[in-house]
Protein backbone atom coordinates (compact mmCIF):
# COMPACT_ATOMS: atom_id res chain seq x y z
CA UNK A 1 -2.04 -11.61 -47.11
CA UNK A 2 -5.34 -10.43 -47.61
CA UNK A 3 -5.99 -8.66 -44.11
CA UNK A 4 -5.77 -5.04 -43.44
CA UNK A 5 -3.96 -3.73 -40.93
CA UNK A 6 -3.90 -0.39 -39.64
CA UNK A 7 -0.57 0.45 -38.05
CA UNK A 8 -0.65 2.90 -35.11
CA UNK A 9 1.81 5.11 -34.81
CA UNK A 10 2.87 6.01 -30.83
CA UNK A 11 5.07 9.16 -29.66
CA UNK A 12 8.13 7.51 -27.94
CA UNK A 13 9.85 9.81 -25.54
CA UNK A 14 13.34 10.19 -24.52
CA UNK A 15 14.51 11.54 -20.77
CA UNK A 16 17.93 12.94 -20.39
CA UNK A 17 18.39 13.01 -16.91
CA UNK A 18 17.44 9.27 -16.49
CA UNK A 19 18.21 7.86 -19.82
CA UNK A 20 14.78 5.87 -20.33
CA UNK A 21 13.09 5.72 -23.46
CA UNK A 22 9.09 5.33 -23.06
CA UNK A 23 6.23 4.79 -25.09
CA UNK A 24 2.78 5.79 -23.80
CA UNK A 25 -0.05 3.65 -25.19
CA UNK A 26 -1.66 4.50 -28.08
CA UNK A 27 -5.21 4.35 -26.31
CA UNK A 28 -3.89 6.49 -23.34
CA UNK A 29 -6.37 9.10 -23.71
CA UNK A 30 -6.49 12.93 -22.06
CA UNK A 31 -8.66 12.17 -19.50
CA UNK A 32 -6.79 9.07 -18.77
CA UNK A 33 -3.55 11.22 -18.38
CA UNK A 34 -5.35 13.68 -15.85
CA UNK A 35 -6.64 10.30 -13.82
CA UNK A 36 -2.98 9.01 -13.87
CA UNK A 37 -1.96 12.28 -12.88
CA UNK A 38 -4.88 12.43 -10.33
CA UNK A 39 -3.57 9.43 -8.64
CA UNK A 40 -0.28 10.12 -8.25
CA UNK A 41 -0.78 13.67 -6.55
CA UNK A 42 -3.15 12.40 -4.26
CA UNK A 43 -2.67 8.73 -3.58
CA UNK A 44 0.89 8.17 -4.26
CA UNK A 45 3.17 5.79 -6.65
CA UNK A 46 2.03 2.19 -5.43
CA UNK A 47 -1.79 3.08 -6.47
CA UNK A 48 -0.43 5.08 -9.56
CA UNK A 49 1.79 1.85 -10.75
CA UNK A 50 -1.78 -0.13 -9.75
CA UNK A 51 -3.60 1.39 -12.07
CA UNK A 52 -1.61 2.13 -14.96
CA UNK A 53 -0.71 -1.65 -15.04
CA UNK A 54 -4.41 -3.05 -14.50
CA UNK A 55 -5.89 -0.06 -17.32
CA UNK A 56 -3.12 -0.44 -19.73
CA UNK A 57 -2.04 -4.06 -19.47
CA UNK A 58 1.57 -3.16 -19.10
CA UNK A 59 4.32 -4.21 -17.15
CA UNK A 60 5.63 -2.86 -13.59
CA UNK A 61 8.67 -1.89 -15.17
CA UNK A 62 7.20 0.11 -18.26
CA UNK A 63 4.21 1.32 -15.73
CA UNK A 64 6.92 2.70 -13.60
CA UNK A 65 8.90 4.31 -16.15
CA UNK A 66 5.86 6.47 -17.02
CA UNK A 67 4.76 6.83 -12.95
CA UNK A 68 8.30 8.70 -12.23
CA UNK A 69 7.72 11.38 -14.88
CA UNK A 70 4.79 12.51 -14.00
CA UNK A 71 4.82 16.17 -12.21
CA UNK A 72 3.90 15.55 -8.64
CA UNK A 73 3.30 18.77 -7.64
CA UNK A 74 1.69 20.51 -11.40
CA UNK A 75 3.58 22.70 -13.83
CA UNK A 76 6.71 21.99 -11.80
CA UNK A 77 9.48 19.66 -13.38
CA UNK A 78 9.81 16.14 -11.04
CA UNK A 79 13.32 16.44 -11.59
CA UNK A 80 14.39 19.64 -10.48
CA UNK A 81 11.18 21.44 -9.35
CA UNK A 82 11.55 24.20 -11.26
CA UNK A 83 8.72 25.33 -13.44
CA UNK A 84 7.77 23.98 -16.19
CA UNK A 85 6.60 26.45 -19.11
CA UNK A 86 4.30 24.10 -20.94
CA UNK A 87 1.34 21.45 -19.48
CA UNK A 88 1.30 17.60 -21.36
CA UNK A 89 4.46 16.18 -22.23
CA UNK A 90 7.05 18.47 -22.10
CA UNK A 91 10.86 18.87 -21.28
CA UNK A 92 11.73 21.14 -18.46
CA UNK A 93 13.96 24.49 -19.59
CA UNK A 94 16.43 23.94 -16.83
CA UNK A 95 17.10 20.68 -16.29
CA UNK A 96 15.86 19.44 -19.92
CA UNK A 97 14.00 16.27 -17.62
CA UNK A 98 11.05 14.67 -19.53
CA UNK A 99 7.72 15.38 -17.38
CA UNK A 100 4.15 14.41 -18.23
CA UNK A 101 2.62 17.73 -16.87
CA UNK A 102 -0.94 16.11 -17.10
């Protein structure tokens, strides 16, 4: 009764096109999104899903979720391809797809 606790709040995210719901870890930092994103672009999903699973401690299934919306190929949405107006986590205009434009 007598402990403190500090509650962190986390930014959960929605994606229309695919319907999942995901929650990015609260000590996901910038430079940990541009590594992710880093990754991805250059050595594909399987070392992606690697890493986000041995740095975060997650699951394959919740370390996939995230892996799939990140822009492959930046400022373009991994949806549709069309571009993407903002960088970060952002919806696309045309296809309202959730991307992590890291």
């Amino acid at each position: 009764m007598g402990e403190n606790r500090i509650m962190e709040i986390t930014d959960v995210y929605e994606c229309p096109q695919c319907k999942n719901r995901i929650t990015l870890p609260p000590e996901m930092t910038e430079q940990d999104q541009e590594k992710i994103a880093q990754i991805c672009r250059s050595s594909g999903k399987i070392e992606t899903l690697k890493y986000i699973i041995q740095k975060f401690k997650l699951g394959l299934l919740e370390s996939k979720v995230i892996m799939i919306h990140v822009s492959i190929c930046q400022n373009h949405c991994i949806h549709c391809g069309n571009k993407l107006l903002e960088t970060g986590v952002t919806y696309c205009p045309s296809c309202s797809g959730l991307n992590f434009n890291w």
